[in-house]
Protein backbone atom coordinates (compact mmCIF):
# COMPACT_ATOMS: atom_id res chain seq x y z
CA UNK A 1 -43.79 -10.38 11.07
CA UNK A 2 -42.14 -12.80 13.71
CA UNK A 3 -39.55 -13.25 11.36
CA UNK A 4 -38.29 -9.79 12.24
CA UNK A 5 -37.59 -10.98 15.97
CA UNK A 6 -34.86 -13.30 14.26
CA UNK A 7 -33.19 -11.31 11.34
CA UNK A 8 -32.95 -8.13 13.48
CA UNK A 9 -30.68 -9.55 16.21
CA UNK A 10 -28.61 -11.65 13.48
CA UNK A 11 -28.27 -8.17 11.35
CA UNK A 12 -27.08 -6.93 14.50
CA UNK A 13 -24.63 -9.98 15.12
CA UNK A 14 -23.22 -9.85 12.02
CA UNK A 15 -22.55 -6.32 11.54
CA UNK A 16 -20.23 -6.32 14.79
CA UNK A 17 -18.82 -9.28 13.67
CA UNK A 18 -17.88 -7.26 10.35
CA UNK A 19 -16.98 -4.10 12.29
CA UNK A 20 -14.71 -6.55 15.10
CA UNK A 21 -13.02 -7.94 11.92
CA UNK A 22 -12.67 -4.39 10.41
CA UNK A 23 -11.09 -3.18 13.28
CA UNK A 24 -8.53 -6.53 13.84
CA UNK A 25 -7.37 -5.66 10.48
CA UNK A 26 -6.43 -2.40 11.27
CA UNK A 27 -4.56 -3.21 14.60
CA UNK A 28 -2.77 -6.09 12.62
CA UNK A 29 -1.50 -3.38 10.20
CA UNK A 30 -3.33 -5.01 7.46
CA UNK A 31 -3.75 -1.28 5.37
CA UNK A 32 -0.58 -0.18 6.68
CA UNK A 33 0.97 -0.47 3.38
CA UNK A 34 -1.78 -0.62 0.22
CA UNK A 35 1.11 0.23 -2.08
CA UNK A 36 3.49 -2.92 -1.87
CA UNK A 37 1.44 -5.70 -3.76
CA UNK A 38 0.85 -3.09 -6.63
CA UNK A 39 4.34 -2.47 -7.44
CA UNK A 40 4.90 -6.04 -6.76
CA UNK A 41 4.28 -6.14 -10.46
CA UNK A 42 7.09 -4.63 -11.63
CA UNK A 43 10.03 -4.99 -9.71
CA UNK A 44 9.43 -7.92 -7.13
CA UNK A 45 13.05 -7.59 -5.42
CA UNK A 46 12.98 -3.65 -5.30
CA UNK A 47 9.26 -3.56 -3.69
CA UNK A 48 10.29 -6.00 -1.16
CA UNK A 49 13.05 -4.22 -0.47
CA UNK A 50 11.08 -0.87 -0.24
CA UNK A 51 8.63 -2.37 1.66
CA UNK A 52 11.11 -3.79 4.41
CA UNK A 53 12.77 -0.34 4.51
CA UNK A 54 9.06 0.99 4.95
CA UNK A 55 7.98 -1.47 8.08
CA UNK A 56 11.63 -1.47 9.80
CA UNK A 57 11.03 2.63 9.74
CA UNK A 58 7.78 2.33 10.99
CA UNK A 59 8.92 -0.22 13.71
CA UNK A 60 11.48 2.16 15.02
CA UNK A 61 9.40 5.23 15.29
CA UNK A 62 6.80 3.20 17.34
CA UNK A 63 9.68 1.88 19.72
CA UNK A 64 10.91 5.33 19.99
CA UNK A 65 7.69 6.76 20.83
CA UNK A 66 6.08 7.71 23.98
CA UNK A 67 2.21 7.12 23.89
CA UNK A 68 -0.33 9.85 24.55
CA UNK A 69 -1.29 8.46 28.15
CA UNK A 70 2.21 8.55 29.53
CA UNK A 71 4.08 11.86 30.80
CA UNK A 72 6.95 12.62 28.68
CA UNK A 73 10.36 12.96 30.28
């Protein structure tokens, strides 16, 4: 039984340590694009150049964006 007075906190622990990770992959734009290494497969040159198209698109739409916290002009 005093066993459970160590595993409970390090359950705890690691599960935000999973959940931090979880979320600095998602802010790094790690699932941004699940597609790419697929077609990687079958056209390397053409699914590079897809996926560059894909991230310079997505690049400009966030620098021409206004975020939700600031008054739009």
């Amino acid at each position: 039984m005093d066993i459970l007075y160590l595993l409970v906190p390090l359950s705890v622990v690691l599960a935000m340590i999973i959940i931090g990770m979880l979320a600095w992959a998602m802010h790094r734009g790690q699932f941004d694009d699940l597609e790419h290494q697929g077609e990687l497969i079958f056209d390397p040159d053409d699914a590079k150049t897809r996926a560059n198209a894909r991230r310079q698109q997505a690049r400009a739409d966030a620098a021409t964006s206004t975020p939700d916290h600031l008054p739009r002009a």
